[in-house]
N, C-alpha and C. Protein backbone atom coordinates (compact mmCIF):
# COMPACT_ATOMS: atom_id res chain seq x y z
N UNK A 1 67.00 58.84 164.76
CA UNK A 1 68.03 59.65 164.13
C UNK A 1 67.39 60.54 163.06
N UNK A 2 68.28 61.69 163.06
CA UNK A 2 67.39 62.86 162.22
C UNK A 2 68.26 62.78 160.07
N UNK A 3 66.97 62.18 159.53
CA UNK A 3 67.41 62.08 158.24
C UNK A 3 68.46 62.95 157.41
N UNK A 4 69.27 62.77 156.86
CA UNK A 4 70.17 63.91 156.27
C UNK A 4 69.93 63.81 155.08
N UNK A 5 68.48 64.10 154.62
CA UNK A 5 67.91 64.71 152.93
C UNK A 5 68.02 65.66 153.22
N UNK A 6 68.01 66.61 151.65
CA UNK A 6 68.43 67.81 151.59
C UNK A 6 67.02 68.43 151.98
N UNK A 7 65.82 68.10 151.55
CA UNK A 7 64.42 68.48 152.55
C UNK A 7 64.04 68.42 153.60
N UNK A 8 64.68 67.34 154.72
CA UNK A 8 64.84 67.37 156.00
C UNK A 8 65.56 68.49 156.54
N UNK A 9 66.70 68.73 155.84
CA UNK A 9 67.44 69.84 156.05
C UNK A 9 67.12 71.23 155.89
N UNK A 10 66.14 71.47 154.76
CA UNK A 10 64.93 72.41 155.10
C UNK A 10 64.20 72.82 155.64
N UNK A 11 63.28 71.68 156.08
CA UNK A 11 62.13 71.69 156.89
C UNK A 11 63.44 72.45 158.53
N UNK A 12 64.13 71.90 158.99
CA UNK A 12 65.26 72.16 159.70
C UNK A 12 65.44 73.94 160.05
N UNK A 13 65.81 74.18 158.35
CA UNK A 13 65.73 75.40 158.84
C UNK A 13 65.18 76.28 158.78
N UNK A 14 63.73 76.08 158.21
CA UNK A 14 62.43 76.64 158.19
C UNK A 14 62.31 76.74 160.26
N UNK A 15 62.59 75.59 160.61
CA UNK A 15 61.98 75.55 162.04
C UNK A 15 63.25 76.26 162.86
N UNK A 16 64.28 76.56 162.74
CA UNK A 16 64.85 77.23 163.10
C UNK A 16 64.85 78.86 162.79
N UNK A 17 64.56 79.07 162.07
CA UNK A 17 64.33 80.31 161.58
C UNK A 17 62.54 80.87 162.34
N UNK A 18 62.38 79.85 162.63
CA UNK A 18 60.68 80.27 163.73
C UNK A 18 61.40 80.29 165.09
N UNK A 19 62.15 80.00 165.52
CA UNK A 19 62.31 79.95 167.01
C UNK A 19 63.38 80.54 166.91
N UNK A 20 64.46 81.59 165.92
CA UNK A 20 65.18 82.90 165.94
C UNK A 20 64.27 83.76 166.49
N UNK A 21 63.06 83.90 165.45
CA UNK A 21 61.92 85.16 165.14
C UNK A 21 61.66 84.99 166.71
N UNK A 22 61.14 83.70 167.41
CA UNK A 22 60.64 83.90 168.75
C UNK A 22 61.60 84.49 169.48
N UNK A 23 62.79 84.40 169.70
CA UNK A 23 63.86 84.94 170.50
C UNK A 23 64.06 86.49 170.39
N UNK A 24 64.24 86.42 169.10
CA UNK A 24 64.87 87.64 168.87
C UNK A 24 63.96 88.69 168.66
N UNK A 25 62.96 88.61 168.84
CA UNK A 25 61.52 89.69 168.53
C UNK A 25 61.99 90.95 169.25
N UNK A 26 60.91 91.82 169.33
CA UNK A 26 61.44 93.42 169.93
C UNK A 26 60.08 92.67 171.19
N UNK A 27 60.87 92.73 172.84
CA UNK A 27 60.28 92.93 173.55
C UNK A 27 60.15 91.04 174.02
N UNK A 28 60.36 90.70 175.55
CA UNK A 28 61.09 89.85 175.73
C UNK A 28 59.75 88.33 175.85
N UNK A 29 60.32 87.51 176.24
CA UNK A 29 58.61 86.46 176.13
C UNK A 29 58.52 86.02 177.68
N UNK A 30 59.11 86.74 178.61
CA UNK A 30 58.67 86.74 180.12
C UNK A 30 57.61 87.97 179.93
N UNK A 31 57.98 89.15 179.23
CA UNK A 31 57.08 90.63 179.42
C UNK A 31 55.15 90.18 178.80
N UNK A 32 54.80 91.00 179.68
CA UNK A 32 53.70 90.87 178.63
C UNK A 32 53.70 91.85 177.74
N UNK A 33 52.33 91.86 176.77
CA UNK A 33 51.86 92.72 176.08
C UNK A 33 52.08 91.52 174.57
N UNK A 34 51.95 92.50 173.48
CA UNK A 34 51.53 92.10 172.46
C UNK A 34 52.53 91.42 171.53
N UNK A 35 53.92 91.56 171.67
CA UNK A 35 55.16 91.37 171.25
C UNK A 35 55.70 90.00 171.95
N UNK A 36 55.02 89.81 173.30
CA UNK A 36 55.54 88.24 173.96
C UNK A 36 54.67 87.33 173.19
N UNK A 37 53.56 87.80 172.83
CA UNK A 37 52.45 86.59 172.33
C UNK A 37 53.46 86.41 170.94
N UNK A 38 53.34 87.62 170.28
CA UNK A 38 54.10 87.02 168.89
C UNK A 38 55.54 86.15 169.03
N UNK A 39 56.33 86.25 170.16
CA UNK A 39 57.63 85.51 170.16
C UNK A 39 56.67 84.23 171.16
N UNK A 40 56.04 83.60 171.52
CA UNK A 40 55.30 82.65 172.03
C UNK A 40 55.01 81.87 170.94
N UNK A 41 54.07 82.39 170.21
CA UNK A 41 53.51 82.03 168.77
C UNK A 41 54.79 81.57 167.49
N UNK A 42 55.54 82.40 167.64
CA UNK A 42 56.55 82.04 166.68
C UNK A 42 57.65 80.84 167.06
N UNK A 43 57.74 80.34 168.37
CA UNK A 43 58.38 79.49 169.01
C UNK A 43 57.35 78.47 168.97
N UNK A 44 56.40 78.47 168.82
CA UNK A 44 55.52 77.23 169.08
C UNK A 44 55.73 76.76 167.61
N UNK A 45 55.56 77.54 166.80
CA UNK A 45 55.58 76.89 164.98
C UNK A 45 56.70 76.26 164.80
N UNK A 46 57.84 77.37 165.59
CA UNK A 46 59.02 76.31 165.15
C UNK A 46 58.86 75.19 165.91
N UNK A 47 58.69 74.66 167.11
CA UNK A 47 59.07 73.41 167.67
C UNK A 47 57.92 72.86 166.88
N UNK A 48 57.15 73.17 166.70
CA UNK A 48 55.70 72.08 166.30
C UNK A 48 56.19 71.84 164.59
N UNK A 49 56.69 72.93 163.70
CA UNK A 49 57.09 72.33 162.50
C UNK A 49 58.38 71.25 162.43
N UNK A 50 59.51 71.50 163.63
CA UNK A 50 60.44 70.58 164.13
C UNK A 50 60.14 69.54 164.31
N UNK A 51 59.09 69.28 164.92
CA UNK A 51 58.75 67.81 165.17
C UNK A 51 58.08 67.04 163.85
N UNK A 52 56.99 68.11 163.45
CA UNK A 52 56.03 67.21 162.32
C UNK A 52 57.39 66.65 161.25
N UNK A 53 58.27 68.12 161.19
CA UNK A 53 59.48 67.87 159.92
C UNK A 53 60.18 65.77 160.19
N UNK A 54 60.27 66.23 161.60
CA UNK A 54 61.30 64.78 162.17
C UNK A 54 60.48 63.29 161.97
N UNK A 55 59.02 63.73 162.62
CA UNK A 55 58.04 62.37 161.92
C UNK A 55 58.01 62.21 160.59
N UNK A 56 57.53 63.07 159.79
CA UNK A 56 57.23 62.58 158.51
C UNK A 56 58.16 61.98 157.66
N UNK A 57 59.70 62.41 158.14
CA UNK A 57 60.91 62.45 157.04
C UNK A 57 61.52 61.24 157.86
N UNK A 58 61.23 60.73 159.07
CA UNK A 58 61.75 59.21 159.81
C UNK A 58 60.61 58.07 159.09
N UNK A 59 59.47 58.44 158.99
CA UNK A 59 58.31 57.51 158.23
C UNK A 59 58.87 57.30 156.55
N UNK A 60 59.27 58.31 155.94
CA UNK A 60 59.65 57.89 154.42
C UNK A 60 61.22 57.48 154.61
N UNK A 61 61.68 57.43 155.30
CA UNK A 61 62.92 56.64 155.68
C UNK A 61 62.83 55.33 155.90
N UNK A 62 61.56 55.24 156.58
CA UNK A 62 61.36 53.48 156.71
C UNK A 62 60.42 52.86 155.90
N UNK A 63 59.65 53.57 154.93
CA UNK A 63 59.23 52.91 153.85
C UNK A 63 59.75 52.47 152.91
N UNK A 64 59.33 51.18 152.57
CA UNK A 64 60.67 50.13 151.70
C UNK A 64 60.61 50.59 150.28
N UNK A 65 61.31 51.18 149.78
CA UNK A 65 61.45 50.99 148.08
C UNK A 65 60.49 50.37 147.27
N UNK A 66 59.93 51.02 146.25
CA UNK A 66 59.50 49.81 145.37
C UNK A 66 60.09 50.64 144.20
N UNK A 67 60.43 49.29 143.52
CA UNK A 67 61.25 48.90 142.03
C UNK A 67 60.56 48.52 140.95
């Protein structure tokens, strides 16, 4: 399950806001040329910051408190 801190929720839409940029770029990510690599590239950060965001913030979720 995906943590509901307000930094999880960041990281969130940091990685959403990378895989807009990939979509919505000028020039499509079937075409080639120089504009698919950048919406390629910008979709890869987001899923790859999506995931690191979901490990790291499920790991300090299950680390126990100390008092």
């Amino acid at each position: 399950m995906i943590p509901r801190t307000k930094a999880c929720l960041n990281d969130l839409l940091i990685a959403a806001a990378f895989l807009a940029m990939g979509f919505f770029l000028p020039g499509s990510i079937l075409d080639k040329g120089f504009y698919a690599h950048l919406g390629g590239i910008a979709i890869g950060l987001g899923i790859g910051w999506m995931i690191k965001s979901i490990i790291a913030h499920t790991q300090l979720q299950k680390q126990p408190v100390k008092a």
